[in-house]
C-alpha atoms as a PDB file:
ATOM      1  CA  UNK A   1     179.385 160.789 167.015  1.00  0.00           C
ATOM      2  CA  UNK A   2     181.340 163.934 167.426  1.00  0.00           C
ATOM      3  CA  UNK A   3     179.990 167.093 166.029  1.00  0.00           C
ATOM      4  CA  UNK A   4     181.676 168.332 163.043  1.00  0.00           C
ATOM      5  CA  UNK A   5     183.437 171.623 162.586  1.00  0.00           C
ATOM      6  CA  UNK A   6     183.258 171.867 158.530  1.00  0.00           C
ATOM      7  CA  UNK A   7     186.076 174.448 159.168  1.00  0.00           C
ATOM      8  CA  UNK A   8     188.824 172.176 160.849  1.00  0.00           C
ATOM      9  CA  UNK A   9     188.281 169.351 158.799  1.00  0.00           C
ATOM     10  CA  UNK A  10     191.493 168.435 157.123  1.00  0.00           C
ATOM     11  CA  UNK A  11     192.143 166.563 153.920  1.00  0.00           C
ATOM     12  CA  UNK A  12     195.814 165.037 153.570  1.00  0.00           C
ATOM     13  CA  UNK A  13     197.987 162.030 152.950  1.00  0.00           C
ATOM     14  CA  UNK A  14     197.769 158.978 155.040  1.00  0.00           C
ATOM     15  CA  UNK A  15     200.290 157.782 157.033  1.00  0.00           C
ATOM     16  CA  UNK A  16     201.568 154.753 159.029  1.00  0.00           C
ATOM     17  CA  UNK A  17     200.537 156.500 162.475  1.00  0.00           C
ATOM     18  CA  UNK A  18     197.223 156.436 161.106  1.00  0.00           C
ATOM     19  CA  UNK A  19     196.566 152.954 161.322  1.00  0.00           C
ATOM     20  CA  UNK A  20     194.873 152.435 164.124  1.00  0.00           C
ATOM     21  CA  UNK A  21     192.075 155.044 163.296  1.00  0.00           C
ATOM     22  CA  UNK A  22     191.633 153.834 159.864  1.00  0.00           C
ATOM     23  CA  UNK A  23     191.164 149.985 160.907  1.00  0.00           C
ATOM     24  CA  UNK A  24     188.285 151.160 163.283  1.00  0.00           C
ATOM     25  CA  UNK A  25     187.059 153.426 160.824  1.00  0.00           C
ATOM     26  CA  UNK A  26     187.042 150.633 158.201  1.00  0.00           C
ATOM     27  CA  UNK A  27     185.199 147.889 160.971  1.00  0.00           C
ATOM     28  CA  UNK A  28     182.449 150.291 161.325  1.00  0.00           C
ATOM     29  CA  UNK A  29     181.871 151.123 158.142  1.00  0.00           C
ATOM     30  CA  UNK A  30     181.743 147.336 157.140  1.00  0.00           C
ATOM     31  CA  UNK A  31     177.688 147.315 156.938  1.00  0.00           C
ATOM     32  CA  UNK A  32     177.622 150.669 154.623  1.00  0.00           C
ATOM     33  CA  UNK A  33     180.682 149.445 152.590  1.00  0.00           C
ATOM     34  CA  UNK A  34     179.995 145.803 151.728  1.00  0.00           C
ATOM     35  CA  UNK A  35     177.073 146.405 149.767  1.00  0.00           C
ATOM     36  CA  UNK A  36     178.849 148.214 146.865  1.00  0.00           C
ATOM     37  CA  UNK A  37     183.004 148.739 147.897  1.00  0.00           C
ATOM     38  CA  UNK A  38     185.356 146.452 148.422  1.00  0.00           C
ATOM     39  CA  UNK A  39     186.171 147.553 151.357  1.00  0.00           C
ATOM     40  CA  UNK A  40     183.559 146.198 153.307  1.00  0.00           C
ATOM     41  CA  UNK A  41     184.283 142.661 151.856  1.00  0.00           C
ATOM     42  CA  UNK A  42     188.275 143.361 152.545  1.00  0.00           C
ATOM     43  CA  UNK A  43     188.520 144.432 156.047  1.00  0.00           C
ATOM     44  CA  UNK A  44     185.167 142.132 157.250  1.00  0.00           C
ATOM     45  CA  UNK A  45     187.142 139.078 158.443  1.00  0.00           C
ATOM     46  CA  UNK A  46     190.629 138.919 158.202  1.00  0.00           C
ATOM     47  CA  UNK A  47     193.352 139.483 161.144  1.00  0.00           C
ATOM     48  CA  UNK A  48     195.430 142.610 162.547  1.00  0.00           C
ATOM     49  CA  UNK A  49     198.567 141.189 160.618  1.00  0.00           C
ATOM     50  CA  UNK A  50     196.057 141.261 157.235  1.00  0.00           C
ATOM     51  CA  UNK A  51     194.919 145.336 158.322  1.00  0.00           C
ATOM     52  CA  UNK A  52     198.857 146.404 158.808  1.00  0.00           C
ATOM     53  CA  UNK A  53     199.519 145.078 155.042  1.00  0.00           C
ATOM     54  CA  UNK A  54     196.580 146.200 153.422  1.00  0.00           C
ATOM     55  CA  UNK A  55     197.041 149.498 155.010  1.00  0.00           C
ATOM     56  CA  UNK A  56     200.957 149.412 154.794  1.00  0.00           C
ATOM     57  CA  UNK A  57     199.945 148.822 150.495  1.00  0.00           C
ATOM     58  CA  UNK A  58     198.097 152.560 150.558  1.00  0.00           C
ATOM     59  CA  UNK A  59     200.427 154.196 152.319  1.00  0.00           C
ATOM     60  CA  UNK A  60     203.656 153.640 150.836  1.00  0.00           C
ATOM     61  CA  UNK A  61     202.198 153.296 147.150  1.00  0.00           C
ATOM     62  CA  UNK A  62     203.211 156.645 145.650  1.00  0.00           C
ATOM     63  CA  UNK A  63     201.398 156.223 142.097  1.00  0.00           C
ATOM     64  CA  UNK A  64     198.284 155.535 143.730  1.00  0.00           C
ATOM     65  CA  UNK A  65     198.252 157.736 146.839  1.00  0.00           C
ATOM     66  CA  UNK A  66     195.885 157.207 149.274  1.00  0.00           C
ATOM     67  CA  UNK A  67     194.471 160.302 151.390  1.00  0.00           C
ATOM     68  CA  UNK A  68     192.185 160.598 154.585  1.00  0.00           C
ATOM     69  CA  UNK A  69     189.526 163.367 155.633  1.00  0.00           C
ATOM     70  CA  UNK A  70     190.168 163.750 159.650  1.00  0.00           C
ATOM     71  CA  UNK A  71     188.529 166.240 161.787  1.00  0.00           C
ATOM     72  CA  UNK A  72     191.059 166.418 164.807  1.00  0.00           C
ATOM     73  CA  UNK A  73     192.491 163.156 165.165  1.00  0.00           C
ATOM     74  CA  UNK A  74     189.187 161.129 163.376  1.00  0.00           C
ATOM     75  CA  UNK A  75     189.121 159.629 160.658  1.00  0.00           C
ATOM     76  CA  UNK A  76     185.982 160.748 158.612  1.00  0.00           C
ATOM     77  CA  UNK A  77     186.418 159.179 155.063  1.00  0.00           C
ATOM     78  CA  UNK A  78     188.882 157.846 152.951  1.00  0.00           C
ATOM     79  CA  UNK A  79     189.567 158.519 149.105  1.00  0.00           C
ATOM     80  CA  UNK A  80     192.282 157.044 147.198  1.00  0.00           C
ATOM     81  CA  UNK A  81     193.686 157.871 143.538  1.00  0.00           C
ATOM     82  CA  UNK A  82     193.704 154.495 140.942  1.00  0.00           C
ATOM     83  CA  UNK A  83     194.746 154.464 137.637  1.00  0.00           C
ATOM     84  CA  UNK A  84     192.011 155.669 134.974  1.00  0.00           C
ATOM     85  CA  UNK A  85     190.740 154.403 131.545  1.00  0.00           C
ATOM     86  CA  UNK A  86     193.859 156.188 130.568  1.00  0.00           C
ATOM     87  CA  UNK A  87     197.013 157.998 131.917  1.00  0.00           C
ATOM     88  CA  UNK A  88     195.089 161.387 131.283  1.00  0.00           C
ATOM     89  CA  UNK A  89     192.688 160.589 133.833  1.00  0.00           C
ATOM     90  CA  UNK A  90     192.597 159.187 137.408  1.00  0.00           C
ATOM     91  CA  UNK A  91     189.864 156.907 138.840  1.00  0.00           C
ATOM     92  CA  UNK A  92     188.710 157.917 142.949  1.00  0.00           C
ATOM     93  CA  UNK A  93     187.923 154.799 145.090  1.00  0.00           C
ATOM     94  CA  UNK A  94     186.112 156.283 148.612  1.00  0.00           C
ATOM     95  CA  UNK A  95     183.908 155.928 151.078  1.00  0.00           C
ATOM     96  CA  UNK A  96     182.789 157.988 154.060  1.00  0.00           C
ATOM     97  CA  UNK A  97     182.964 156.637 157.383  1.00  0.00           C
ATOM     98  CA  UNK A  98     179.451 154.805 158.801  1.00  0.00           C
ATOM     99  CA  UNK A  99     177.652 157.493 161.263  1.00  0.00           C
ATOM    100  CA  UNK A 100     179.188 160.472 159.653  1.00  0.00           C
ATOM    101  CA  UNK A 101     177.009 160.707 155.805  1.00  0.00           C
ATOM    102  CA  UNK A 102     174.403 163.066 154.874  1.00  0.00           C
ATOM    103  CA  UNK A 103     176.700 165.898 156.165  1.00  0.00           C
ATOM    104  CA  UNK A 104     178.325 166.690 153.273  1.00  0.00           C
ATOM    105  CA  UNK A 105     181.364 165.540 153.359  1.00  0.00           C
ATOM    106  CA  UNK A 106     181.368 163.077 150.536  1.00  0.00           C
ATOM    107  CA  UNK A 107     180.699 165.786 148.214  1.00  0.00           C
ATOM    108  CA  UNK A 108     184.121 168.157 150.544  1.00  0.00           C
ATOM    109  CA  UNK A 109     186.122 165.172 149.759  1.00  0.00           C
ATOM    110  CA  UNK A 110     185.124 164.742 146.003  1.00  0.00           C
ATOM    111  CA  UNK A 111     185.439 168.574 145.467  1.00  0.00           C
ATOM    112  CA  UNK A 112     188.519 168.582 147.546  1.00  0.00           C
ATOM    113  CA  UNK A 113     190.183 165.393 145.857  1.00  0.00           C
ATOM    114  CA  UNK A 114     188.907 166.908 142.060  1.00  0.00           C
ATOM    115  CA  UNK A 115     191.181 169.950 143.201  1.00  0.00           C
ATOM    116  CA  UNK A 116     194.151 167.945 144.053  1.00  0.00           C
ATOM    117  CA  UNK A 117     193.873 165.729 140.463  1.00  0.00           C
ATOM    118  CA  UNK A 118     193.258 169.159 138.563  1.00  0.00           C
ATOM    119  CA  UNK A 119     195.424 171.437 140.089  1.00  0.00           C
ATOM    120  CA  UNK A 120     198.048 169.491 141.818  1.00  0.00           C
ATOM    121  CA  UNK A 121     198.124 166.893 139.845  1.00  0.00           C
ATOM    122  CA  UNK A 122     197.139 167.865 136.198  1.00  0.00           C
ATOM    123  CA  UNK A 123     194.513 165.271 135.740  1.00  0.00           C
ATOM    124  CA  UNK A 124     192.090 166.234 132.366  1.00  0.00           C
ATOM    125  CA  UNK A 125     189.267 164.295 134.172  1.00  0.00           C
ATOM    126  CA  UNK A 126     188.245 162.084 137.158  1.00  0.00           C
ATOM    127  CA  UNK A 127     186.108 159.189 137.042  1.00  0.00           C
ATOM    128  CA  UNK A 128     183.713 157.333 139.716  1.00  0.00           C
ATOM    129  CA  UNK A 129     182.252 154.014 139.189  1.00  0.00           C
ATOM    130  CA  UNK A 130     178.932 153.608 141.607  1.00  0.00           C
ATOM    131  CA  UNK A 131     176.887 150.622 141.462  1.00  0.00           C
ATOM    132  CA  UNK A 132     173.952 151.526 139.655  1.00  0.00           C
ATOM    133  CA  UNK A 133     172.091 150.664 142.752  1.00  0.00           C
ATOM    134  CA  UNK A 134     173.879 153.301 145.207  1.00  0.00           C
ATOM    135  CA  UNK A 135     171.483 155.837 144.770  1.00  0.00           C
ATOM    136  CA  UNK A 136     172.423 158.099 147.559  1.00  0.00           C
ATOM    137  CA  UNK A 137     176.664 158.021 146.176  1.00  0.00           C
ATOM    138  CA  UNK A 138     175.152 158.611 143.231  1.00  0.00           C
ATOM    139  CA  UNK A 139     173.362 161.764 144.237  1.00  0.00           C
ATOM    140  CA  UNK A 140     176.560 162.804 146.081  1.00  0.00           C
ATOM    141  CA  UNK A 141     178.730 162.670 142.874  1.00  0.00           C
ATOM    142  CA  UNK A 142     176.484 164.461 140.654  1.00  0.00           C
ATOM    143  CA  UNK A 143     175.874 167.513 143.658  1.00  0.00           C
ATOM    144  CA  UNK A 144     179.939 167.430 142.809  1.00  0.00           C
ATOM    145  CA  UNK A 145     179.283 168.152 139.648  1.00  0.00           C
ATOM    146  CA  UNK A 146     180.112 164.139 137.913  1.00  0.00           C
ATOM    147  CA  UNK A 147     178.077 163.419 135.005  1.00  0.00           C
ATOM    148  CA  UNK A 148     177.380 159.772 133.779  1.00  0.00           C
ATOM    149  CA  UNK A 149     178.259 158.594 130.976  1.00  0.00           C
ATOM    150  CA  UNK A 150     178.099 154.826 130.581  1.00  0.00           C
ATOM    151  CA  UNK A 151     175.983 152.013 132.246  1.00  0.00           C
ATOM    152  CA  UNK A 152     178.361 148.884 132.075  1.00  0.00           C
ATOM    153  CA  UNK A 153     178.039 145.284 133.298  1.00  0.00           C
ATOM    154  CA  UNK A 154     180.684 144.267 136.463  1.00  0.00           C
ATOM    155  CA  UNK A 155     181.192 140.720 134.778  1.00  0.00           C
ATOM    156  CA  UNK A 156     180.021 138.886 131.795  1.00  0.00           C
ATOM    157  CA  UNK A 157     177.226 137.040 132.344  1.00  0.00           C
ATOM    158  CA  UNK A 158     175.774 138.785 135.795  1.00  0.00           C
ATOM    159  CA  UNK A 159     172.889 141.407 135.947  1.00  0.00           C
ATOM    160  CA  UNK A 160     174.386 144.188 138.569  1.00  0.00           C
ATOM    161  CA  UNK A 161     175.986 146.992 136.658  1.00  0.00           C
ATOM    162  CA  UNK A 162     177.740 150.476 137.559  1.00  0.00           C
ATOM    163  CA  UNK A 163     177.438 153.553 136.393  1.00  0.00           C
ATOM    164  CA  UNK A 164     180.594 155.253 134.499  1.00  0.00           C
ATOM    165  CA  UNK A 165     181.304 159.229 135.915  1.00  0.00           C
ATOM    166  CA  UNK A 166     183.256 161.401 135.330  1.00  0.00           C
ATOM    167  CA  UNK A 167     184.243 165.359 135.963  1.00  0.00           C
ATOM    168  CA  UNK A 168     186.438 166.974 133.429  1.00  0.00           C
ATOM    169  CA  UNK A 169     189.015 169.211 134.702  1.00  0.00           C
ATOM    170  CA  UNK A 170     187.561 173.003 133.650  1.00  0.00           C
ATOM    171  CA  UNK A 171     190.946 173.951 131.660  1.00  0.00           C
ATOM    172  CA  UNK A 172     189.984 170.657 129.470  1.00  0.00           C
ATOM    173  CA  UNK A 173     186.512 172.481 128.745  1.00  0.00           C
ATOM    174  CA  UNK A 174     187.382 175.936 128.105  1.00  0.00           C
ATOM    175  CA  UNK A 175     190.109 174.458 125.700  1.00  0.00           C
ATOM    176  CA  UNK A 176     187.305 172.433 124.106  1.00  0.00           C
ATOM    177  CA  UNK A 177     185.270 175.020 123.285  1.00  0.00           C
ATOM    178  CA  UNK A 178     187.853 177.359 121.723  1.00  0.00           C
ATOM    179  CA  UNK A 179     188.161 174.662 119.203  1.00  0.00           C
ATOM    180  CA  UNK A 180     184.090 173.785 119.155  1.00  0.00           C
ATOM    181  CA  UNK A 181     184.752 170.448 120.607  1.00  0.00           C
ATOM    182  CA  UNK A 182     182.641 168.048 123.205  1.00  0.00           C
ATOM    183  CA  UNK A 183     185.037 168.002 126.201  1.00  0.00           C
ATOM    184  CA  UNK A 184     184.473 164.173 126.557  1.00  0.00           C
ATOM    185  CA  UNK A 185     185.851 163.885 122.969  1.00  0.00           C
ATOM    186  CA  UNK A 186     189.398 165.457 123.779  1.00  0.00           C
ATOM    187  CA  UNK A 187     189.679 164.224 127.516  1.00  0.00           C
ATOM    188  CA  UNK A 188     191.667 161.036 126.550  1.00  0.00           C
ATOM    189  CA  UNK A 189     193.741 162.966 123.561  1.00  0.00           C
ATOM    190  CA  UNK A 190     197.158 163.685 123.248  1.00  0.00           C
ATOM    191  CA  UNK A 191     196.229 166.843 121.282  1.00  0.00           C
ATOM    192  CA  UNK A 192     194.664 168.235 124.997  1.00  0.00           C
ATOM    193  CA  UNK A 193     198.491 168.705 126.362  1.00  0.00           C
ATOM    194  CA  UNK A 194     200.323 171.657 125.435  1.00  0.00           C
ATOM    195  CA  UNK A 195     201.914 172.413 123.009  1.00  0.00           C
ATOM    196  CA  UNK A 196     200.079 169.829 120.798  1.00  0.00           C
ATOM    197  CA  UNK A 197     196.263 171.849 120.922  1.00  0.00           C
ATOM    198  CA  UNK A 198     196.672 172.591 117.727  1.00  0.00           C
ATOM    199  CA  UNK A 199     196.153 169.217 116.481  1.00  0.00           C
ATOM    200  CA  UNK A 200     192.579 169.872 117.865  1.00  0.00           C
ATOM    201  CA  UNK A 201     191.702 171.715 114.569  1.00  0.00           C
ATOM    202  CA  UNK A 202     192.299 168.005 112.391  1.00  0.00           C
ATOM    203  CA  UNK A 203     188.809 166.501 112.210  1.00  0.00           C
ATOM    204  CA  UNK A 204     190.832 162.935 111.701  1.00  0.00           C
ATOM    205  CA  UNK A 205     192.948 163.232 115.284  1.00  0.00           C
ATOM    206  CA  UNK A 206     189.569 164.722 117.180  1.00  0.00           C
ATOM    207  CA  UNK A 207     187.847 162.071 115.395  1.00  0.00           C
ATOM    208  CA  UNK A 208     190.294 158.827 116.280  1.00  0.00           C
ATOM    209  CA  UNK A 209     190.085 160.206 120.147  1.00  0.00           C
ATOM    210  CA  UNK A 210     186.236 160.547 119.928  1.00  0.00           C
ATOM    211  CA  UNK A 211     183.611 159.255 123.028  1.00  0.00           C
ATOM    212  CA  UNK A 212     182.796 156.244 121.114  1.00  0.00           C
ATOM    213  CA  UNK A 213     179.123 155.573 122.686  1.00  0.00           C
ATOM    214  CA  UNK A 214     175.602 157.665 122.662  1.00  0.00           C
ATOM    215  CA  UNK A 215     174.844 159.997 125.254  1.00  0.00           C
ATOM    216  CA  UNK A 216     173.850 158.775 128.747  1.00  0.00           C
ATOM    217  CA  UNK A 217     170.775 156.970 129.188  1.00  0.00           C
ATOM    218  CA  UNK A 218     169.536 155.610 132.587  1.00  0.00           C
ATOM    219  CA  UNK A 219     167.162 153.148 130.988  1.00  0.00           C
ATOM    220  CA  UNK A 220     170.001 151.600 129.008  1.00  0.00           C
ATOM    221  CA  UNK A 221     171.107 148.426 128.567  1.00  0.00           C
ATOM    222  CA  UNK A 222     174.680 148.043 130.135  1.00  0.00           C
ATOM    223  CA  UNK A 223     177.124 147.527 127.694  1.00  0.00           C
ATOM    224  CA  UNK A 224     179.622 144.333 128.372  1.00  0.00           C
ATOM    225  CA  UNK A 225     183.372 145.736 129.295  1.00  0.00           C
ATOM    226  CA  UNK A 226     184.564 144.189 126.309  1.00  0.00           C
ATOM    227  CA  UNK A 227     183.266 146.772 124.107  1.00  0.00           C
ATOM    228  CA  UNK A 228     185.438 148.906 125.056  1.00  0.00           C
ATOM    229  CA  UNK A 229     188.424 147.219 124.430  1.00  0.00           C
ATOM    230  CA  UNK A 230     189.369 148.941 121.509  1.00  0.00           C
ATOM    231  CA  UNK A 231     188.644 152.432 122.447  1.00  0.00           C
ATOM    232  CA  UNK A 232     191.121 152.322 125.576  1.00  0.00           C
ATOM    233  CA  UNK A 233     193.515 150.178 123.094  1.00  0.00           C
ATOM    234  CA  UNK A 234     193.198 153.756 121.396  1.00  0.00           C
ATOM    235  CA  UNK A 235     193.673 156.115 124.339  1.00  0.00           C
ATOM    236  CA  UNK A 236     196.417 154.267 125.492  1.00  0.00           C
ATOM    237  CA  UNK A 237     198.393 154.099 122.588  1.00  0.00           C
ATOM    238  CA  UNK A 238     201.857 155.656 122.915  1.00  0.00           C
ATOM    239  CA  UNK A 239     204.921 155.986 120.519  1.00  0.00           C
ATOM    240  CA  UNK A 240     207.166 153.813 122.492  1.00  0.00           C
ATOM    241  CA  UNK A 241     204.532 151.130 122.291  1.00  0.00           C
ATOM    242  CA  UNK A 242     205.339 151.795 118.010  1.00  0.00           C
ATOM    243  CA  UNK A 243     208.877 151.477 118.908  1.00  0.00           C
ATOM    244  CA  UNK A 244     209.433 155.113 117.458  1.00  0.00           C
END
């Protein structure tokens, strides 16, 4: 393992001439991934032909853009925007390549990846979903200042569950305080997007876009996915869907 210059590390999009350095980042990362990212499951057994299209799927998807954290030429971790609980928000999928953790750079490329959604991208929050088992990503996503909010099951019926996190973009806060609001209440409202703040003052719109569950509690019970069917039915509600 190389030593790392914090200072030359780069964080950008990947490309097709990356290939090569991502599939033997991925194989090596197998045993650290498997446990709790698909990844490790994904790029386990299956042939060169299988690697180009998988990797050929992040590159050239340019909703979902997929970026890499390279020190020269290396590949050092991977992070790649998804779609979130709502089009406010963006969900980050990562991992950090095997031989290279507990040297920060999970928490660079969540800081670093937060900045692109916030700034570049103008994101009102980003969400992780850790297994509630992955205590040391865990650990790493609140340093980067994620906070849970919701324990929830993967699947009916199954006794593993992950914890909901998110970071709320800091323009989101300030706005929710001038208007004495919980930030997690306005993250996934319309009234959070200019020029429409002032339908933060209605106690009925703040109220319809509200958290819906209790405040965070590690001992918990997770709650089933299908509670929260109606609240993203909610969130995601748009006018064309009303045919106005």
């Amino acid at each position: 393992m190389e030593e790392i210059d914090l200072k030359k590390l780069i964080f950008r999009r990947l490309s097709y001439l990356d290939f090569l350095e991502f599939k033997k980042a991925a194989i090596e990362s197998v045993p650290t991934n498997e446990a709790y990212l698909s990844f490790g499951h994904i790029f386990k057994n299956i042939s060169v032909l299988e690697y180009m299209y998988e990797f050929a799927q992040l590159v050239k998807d340019k909703e979902n853009e997929s970026f890499g954290l390279f020190h020269g030429n290396t590949f050092l971790g991977f992070i790649g925007f998804q779609f979130g609980f709502s089009r406010l928000g963006t969900e980050l999928i990562g991992w950090t390549r095997n031989g290279y953790q507990k040297q920060g750079l999970g928490e660079l490329g969540l800081n670093t990846a937060c900045h692109v959604a916030f700034e570049g991208k103008g994101f009102n929050y980003v969400e992780l979903r850790i297994d509630s088992e992955n205590k040391a990503s865990r650990a790493v996503a609140e340093k980067a200042g994620f906070i849970p909010l919701l324990r929830m099951k993967y699947f009916a019926g199954v006794d593993s569950s992950f914890i909901y996190y998110v970071k709320i973009n800091p323009k989101v806060e300030n706005l929710a305080n001038r208007y004495k609001r919980r930030a997690v209440d306005i993250i996934n409202s319309p009234a959070s997007i200019a020029p429409h703040h002032y339908f933060l003052k209605s106690e009925s719109v703040s109220e319809f876009y509200n958290w819906p569950f209790d405040e965070f509690n590690e001992s918990a019970k997770p709650v089933n996915m299908n509670l929260l069917s109606s609240y993203l039915a909610v969130i995601n509600l748009h006018p064309d869907d009303l045919g106005v």
